[in-house]
C-alpha atoms as a PDB file:
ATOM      1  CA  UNK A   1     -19.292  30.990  13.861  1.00  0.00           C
ATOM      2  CA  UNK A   2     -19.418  27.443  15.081  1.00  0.00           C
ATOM      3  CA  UNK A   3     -16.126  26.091  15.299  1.00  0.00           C
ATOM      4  CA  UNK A   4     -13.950  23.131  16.875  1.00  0.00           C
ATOM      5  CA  UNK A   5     -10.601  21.581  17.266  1.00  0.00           C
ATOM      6  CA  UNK A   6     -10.981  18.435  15.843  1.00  0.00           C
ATOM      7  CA  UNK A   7      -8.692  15.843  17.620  1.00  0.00           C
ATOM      8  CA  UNK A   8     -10.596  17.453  21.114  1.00  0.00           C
ATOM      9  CA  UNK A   9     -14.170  16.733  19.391  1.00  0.00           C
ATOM     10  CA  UNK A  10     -12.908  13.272  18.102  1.00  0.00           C
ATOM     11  CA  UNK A  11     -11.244  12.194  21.461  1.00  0.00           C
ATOM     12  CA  UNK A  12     -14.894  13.172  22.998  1.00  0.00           C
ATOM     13  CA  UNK A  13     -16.993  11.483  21.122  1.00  0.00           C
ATOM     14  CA  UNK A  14     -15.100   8.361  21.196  1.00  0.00           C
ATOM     15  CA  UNK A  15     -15.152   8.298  25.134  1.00  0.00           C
ATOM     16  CA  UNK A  16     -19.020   9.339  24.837  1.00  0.00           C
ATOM     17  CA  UNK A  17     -20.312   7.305  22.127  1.00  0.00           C
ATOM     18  CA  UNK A  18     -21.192   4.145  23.929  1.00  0.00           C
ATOM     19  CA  UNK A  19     -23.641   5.759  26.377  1.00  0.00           C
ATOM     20  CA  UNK A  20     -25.553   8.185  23.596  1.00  0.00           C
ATOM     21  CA  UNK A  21     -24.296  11.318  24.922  1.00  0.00           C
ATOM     22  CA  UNK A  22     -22.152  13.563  23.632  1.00  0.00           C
ATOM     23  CA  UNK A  23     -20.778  16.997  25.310  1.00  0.00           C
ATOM     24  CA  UNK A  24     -19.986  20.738  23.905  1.00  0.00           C
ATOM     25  CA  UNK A  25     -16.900  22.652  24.412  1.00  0.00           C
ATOM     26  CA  UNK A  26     -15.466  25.622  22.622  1.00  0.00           C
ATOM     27  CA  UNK A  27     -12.411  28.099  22.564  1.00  0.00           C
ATOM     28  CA  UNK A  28     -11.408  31.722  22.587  1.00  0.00           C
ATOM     29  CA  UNK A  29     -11.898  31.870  18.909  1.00  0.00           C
ATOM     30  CA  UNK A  30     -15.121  31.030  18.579  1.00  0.00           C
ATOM     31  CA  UNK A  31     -18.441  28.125  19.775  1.00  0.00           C
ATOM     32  CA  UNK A  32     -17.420  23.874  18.908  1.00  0.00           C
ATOM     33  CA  UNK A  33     -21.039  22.454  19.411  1.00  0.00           C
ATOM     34  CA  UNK A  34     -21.108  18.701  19.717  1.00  0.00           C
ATOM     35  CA  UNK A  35     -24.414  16.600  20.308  1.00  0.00           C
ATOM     36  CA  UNK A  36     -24.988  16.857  24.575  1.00  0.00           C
ATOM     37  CA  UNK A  37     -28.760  16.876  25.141  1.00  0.00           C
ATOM     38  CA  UNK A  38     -29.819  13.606  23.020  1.00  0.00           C
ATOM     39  CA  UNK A  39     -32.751  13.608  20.552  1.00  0.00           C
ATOM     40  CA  UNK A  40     -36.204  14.544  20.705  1.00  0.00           C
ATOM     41  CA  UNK A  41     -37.214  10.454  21.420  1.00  0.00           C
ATOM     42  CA  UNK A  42     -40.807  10.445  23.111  1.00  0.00           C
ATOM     43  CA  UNK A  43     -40.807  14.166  24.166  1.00  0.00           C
ATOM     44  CA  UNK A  44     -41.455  14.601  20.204  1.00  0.00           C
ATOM     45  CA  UNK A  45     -45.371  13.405  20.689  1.00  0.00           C
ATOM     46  CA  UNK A  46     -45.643  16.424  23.287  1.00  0.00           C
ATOM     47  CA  UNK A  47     -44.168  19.128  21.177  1.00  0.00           C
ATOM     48  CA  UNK A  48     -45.843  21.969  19.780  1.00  0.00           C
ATOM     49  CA  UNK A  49     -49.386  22.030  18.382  1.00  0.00           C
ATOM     50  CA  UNK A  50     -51.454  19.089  16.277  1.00  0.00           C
ATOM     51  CA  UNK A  51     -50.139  17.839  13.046  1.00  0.00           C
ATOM     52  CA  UNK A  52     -51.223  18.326   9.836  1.00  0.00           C
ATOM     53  CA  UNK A  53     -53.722  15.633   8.916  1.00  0.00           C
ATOM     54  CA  UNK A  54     -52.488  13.474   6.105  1.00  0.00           C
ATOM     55  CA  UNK A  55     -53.874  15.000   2.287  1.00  0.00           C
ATOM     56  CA  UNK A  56     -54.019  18.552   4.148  1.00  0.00           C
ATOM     57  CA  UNK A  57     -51.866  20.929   2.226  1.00  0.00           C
ATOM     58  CA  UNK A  58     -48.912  22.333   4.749  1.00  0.00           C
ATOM     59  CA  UNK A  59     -49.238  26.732   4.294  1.00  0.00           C
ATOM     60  CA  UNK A  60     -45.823  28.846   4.428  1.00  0.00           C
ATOM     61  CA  UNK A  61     -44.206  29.442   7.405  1.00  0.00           C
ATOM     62  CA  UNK A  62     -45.877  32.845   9.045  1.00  0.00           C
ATOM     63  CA  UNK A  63     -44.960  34.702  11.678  1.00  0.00           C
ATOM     64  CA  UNK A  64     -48.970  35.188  12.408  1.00  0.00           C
ATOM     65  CA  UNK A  65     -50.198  31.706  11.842  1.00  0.00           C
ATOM     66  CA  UNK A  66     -47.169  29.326  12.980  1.00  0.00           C
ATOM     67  CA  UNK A  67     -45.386  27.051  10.983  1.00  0.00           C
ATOM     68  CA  UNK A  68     -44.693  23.022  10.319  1.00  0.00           C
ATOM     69  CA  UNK A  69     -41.787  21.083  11.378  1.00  0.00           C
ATOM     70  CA  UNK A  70     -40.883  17.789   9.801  1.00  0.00           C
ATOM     71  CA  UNK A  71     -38.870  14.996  11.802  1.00  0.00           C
ATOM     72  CA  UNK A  72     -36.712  12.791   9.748  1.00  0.00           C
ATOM     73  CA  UNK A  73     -38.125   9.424  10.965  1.00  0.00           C
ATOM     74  CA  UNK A  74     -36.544   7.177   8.219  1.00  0.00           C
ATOM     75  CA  UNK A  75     -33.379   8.260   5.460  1.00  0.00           C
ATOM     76  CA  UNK A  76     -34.216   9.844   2.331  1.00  0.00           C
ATOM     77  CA  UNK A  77     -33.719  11.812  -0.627  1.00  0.00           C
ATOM     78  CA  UNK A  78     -33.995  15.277  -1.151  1.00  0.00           C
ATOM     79  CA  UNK A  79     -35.203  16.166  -5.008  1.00  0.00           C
ATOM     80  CA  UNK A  80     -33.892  20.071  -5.420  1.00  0.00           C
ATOM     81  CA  UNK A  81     -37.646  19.943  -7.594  1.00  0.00           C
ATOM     82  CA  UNK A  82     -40.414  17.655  -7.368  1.00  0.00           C
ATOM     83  CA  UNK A  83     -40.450  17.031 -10.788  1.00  0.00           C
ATOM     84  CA  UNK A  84     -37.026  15.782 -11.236  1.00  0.00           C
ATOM     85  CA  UNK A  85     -35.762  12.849 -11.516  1.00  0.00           C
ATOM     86  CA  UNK A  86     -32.366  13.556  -9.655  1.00  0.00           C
ATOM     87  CA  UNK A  87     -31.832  11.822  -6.655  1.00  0.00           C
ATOM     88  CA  UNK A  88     -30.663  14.902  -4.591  1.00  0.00           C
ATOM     89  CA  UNK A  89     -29.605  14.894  -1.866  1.00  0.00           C
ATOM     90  CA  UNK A  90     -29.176  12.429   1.375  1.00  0.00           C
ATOM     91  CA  UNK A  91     -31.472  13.103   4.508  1.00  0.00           C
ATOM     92  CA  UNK A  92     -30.712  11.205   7.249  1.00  0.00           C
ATOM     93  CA  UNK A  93     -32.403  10.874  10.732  1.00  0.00           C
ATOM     94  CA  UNK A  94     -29.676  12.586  12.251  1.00  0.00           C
ATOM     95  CA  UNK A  95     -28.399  16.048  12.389  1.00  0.00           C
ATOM     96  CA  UNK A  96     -24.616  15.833  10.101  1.00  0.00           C
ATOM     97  CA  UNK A  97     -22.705  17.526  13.449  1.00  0.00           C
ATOM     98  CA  UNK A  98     -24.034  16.755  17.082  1.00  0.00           C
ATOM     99  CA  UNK A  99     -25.986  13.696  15.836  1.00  0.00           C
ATOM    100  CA  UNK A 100     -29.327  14.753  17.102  1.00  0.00           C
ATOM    101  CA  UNK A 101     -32.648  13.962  15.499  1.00  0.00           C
ATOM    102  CA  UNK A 102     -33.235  16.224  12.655  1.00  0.00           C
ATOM    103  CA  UNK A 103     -36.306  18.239  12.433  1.00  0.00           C
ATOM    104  CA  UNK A 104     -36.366  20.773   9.417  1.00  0.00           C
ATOM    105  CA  UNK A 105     -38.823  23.293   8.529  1.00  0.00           C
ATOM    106  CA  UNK A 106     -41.343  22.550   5.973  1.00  0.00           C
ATOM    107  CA  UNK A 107     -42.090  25.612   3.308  1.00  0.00           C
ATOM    108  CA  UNK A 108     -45.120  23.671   1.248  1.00  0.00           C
ATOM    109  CA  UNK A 109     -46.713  20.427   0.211  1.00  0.00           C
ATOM    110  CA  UNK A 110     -47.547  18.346  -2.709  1.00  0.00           C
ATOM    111  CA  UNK A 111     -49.604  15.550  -4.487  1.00  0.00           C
ATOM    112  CA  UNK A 112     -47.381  14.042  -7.388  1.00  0.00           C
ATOM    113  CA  UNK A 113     -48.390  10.344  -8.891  1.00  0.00           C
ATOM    114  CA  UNK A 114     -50.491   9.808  -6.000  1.00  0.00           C
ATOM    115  CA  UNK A 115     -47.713  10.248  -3.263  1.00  0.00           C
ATOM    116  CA  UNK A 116     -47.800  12.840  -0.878  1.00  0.00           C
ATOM    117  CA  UNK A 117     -44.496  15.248  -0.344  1.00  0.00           C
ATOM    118  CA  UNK A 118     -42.996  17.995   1.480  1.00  0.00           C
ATOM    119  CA  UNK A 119     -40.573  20.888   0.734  1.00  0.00           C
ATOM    120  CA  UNK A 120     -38.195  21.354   3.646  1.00  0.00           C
ATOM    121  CA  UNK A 121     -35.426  23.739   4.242  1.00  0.00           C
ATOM    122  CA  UNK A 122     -32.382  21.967   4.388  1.00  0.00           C
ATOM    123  CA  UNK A 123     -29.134  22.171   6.686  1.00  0.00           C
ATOM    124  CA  UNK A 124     -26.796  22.340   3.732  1.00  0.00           C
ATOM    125  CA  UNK A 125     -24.214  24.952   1.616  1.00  0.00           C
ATOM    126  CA  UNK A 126     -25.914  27.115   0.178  1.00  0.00           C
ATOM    127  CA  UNK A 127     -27.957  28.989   2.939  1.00  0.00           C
ATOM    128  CA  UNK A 128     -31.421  28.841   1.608  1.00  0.00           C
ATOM    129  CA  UNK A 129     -30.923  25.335  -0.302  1.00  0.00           C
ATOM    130  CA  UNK A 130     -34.918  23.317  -0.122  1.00  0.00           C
ATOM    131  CA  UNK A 131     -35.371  20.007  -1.144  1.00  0.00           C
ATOM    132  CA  UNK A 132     -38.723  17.823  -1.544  1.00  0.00           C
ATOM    133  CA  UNK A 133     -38.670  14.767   0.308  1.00  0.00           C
ATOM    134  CA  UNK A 134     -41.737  12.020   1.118  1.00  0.00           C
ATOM    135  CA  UNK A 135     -44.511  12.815   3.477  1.00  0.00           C
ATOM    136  CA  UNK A 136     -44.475   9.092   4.409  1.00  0.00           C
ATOM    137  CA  UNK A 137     -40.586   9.316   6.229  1.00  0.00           C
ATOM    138  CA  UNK A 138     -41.571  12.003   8.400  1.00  0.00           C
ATOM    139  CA  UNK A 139     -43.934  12.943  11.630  1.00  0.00           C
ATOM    140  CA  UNK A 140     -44.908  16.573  11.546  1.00  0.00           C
ATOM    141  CA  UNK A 141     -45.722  18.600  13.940  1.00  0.00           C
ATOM    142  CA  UNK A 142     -46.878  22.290  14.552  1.00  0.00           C
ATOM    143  CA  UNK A 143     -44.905  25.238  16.058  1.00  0.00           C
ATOM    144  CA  UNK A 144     -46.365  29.082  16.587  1.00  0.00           C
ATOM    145  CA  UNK A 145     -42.915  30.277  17.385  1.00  0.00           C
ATOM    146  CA  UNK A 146     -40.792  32.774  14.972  1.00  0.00           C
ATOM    147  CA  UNK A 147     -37.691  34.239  15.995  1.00  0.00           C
ATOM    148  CA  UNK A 148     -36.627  37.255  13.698  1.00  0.00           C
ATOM    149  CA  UNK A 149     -32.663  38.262  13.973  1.00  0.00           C
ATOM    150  CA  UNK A 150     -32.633  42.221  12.702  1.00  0.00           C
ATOM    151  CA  UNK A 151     -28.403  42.428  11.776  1.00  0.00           C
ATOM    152  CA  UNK A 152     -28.696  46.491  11.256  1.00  0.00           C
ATOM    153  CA  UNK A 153     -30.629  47.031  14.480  1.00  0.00           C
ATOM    154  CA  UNK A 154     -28.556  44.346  16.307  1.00  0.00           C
ATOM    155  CA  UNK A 155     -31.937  42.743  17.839  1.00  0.00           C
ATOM    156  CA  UNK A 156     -33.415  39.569  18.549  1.00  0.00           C
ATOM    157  CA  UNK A 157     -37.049  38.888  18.834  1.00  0.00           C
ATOM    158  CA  UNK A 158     -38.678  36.593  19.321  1.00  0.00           C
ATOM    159  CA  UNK A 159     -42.904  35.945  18.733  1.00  0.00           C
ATOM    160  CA  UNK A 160     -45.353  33.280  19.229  1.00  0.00           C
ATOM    161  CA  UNK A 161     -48.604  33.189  17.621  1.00  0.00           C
ATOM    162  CA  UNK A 162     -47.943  37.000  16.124  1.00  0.00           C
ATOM    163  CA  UNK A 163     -47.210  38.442  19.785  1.00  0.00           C
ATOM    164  CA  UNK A 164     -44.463  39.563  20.400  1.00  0.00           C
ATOM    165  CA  UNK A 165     -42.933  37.915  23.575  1.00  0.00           C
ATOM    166  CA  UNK A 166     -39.050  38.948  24.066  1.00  0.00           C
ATOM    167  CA  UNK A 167     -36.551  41.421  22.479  1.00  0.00           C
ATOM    168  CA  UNK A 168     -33.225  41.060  23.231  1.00  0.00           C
ATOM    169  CA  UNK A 169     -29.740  43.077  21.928  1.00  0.00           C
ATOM    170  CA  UNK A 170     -27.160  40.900  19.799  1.00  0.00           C
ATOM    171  CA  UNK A 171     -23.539  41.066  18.542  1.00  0.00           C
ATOM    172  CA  UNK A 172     -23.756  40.077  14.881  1.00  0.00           C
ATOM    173  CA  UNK A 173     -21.084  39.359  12.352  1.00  0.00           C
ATOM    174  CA  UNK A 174     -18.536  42.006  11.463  1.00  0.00           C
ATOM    175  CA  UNK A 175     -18.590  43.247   7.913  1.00  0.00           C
ATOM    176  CA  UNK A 176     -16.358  41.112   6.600  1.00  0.00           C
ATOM    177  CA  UNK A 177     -18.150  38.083   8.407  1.00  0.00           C
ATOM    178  CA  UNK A 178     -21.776  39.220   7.974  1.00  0.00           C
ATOM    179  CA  UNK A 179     -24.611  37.226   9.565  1.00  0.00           C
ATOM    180  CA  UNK A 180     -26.533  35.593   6.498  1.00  0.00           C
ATOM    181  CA  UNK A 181     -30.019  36.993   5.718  1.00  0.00           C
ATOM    182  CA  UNK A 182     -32.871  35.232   4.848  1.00  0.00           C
ATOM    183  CA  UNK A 183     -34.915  32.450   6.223  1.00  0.00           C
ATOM    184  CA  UNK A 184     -33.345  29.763   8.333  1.00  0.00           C
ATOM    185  CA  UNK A 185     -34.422  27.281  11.276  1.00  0.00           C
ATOM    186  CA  UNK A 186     -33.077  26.129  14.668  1.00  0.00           C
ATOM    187  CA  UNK A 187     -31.260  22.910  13.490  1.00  0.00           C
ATOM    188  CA  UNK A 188     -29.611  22.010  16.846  1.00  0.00           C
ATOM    189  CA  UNK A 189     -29.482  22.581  20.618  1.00  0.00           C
ATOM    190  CA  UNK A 190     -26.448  22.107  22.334  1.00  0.00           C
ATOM    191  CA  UNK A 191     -26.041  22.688  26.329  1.00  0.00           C
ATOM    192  CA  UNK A 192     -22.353  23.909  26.622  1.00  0.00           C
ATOM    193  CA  UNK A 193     -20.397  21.886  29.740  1.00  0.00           C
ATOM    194  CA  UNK A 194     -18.751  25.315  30.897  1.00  0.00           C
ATOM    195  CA  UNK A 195     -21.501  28.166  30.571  1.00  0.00           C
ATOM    196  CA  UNK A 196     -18.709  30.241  31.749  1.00  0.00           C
ATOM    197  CA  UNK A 197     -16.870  30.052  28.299  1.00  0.00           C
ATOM    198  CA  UNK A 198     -16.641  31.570  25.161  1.00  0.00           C
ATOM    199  CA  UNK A 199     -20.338  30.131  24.192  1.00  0.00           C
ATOM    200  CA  UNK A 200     -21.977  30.621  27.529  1.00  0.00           C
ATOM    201  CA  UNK A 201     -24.850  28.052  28.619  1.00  0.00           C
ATOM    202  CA  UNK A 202     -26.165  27.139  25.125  1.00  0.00           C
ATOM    203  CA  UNK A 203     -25.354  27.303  21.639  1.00  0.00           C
ATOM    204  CA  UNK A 204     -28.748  27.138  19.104  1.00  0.00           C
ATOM    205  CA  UNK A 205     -26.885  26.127  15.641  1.00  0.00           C
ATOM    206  CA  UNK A 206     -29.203  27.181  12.410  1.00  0.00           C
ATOM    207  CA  UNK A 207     -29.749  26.401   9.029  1.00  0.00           C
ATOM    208  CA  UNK A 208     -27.641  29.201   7.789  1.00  0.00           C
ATOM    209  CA  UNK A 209     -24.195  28.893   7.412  1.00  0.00           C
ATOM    210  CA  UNK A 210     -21.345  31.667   6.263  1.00  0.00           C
ATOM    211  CA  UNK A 211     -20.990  33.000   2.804  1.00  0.00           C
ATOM    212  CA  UNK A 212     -17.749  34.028   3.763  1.00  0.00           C
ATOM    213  CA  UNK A 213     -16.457  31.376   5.307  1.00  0.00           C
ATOM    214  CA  UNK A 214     -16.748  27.484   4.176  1.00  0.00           C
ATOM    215  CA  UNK A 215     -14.281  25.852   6.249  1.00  0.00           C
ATOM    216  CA  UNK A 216     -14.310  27.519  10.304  1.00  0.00           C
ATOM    217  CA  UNK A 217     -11.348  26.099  12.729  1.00  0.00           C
ATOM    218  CA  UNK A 218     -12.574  22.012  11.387  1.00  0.00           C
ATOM    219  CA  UNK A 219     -16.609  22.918  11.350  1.00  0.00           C
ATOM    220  CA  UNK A 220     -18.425  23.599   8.436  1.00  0.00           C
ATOM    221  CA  UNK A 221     -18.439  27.206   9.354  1.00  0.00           C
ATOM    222  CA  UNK A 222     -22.419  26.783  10.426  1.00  0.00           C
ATOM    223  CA  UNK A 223     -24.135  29.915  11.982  1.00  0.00           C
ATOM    224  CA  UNK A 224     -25.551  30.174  16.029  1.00  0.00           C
ATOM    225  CA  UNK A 225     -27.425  32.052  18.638  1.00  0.00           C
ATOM    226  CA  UNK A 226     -25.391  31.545  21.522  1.00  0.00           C
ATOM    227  CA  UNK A 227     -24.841  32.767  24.721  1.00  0.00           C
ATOM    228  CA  UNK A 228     -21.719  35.050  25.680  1.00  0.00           C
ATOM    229  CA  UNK A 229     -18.629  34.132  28.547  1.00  0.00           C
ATOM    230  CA  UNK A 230     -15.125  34.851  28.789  1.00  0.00           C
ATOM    231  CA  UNK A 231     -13.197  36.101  25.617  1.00  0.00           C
ATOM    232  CA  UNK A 232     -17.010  36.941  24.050  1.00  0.00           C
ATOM    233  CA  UNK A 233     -17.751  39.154  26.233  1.00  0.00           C
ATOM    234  CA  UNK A 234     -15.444  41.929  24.806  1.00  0.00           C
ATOM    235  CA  UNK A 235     -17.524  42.614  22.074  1.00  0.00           C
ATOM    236  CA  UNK A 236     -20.484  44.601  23.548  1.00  0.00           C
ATOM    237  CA  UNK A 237     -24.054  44.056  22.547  1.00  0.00           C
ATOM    238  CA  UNK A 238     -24.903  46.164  20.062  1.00  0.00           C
ATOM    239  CA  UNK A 239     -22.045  45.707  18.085  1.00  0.00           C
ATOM    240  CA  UNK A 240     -20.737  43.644  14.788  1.00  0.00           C
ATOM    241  CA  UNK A 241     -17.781  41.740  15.510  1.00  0.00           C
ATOM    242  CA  UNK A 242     -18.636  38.255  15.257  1.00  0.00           C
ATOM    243  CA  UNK A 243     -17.657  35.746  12.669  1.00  0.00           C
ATOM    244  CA  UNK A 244     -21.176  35.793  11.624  1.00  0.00           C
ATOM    245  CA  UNK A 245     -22.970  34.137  15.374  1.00  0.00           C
ATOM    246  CA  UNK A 246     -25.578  36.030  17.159  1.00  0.00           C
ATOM    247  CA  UNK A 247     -24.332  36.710  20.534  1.00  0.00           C
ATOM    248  CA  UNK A 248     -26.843  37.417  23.095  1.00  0.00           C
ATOM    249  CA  UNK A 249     -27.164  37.256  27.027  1.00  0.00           C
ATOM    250  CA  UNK A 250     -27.208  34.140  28.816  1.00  0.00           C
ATOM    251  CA  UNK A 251     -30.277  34.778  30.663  1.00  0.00           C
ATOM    252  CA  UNK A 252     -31.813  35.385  26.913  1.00  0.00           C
ATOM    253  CA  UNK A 253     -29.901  32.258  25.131  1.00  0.00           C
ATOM    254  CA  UNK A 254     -31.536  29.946  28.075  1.00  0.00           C
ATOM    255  CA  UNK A 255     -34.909  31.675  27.321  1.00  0.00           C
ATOM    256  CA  UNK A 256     -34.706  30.212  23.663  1.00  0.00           C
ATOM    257  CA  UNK A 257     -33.169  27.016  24.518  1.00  0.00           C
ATOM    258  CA  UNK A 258     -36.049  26.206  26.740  1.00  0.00           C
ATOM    259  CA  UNK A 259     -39.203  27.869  24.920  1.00  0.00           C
ATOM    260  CA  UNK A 260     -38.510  27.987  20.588  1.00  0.00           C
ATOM    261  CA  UNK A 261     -38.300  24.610  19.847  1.00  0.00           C
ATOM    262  CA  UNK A 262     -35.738  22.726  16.982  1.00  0.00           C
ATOM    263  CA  UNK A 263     -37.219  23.440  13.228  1.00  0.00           C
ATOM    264  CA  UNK A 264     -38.992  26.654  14.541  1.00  0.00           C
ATOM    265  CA  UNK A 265     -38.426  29.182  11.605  1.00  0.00           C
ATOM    266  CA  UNK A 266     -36.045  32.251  12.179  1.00  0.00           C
ATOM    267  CA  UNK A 267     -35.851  35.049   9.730  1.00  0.00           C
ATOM    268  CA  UNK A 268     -32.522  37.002   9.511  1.00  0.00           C
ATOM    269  CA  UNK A 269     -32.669  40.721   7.667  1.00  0.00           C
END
């Protein structure tokens, strides 16, 4: 379970700001993950596969087939259904914690008085949450990545294209903390500054956040795959005694960080 000690996090970002880049840290209870690596910028042309033309409808997300990732290019509003007339809720260009671009995973398109629109999974209480926003005030791109997180057999695997390419043993949450199931996305990558801390190299914050717990050490008690270092490292893979964070080895959390890219869909069961 993500988590941070506020004044620390504050103090960083303040001596950070100016330059763009922010740094990670964490403690013995648990990951703080803070922006470090800076946004997608012009690497976001070169990502994944060809876009969706314009008019196209966008398909599910499938494990076989790939899926469709939506950058946030300008602020908007998230309708919880495309035919109402609620406002929703804000999307901004930015992830809400580490201030990196935001990229969410699209589940379906529209056509709706002659605009064009997109249903994205959303970064927000509760896990699962989908708004509709406008096609125009994002750039989409495709992925063929899917990482599936399997809590009872304590596994991690990832596939690309339907392939299966890695498979790698997790700590999961504890019974009281479970892991939330269902379908979430990689909403942030953070590089930790000490990969020989609690976190390890990386921390890959989701979608998903605790149904347990709303409020974790200052954070908003957000769910990550994240490597494991110091105090972590007493739980053994295999087991269930996290806060509700997959724990996996670093060699395996650097594998992610550098091949699944942000958006890409991950199912947890």
């Amino acid at each position: 379970m993500l988590r941070s000690t506020r004044a620390r996090a504050l103090l960083i970002v303040g001596v950070l700001a100016a330059s763009g880049s922010f740094v990670a840290s964490a403690t013995a209870g648990g990951p703080v993950a803070t922006h470090v690596d800076g946004g997608l910028g012009a690497r976001w042309a070169a990502q994944g596969d060809l876009a969706p033309a314009a008019g196209s409808a966008i398909a599910a997300p499938s494990r076989g087939h790939g899926s469709t990732v939506a950058r946030i290019v300008a602020p908007t509003r998230a309708r919880p259904r495309l035919a109402s007339r609620r406002r929703g809720w804000r999307v901004g260009t930015q992830t809400s914690w580490s201030h990196h671009d935001q990229v969410l995973l699209v589940l379906d398109s529209a056509t709706r008085n002659d605009r064009e629109w997109i249903k994205v999974l959303l970064a927000i209480r509760p896990t699962g949450t989908v708004g509709w926003i406008r096609r125009e005030r994002v750039q989409l791109r495709r992925t063929r990545y899917w990482v599936a997180i399997r809590t009872a057999a304590r596994r991690v695997v990832v596939y690309r294209g339907g392939e299966r390419l890695r498979r790698f043993r997790a700590v999961v949450g504890a019974a009281a903390t479970p892991t939330p199931r269902g379908l979430a996305a990689i909403y942030e990558r953070n590089r930790q500054p000490d990969p020989h801390a609690f976190l390890g190299p990386w921390a890959l914050s989701l979608t998903a956040v605790s149904e347990v717990l709303e409020d974790f050490g200052g954070g908003p008690g957000r769910v990550a795959i994240h490597g494991r270092a110091g105090a972590s490292l007493a739980d053994p893979l295999g087991s269930a005694r996290s806060h509700g964070c997959i724990r996996i080895n670093n060699g395996a959390i650097r594998y992610l960080a550098r091949k699944v890219p942000v958006g890409a869909p991950v199912k947890i069961s």
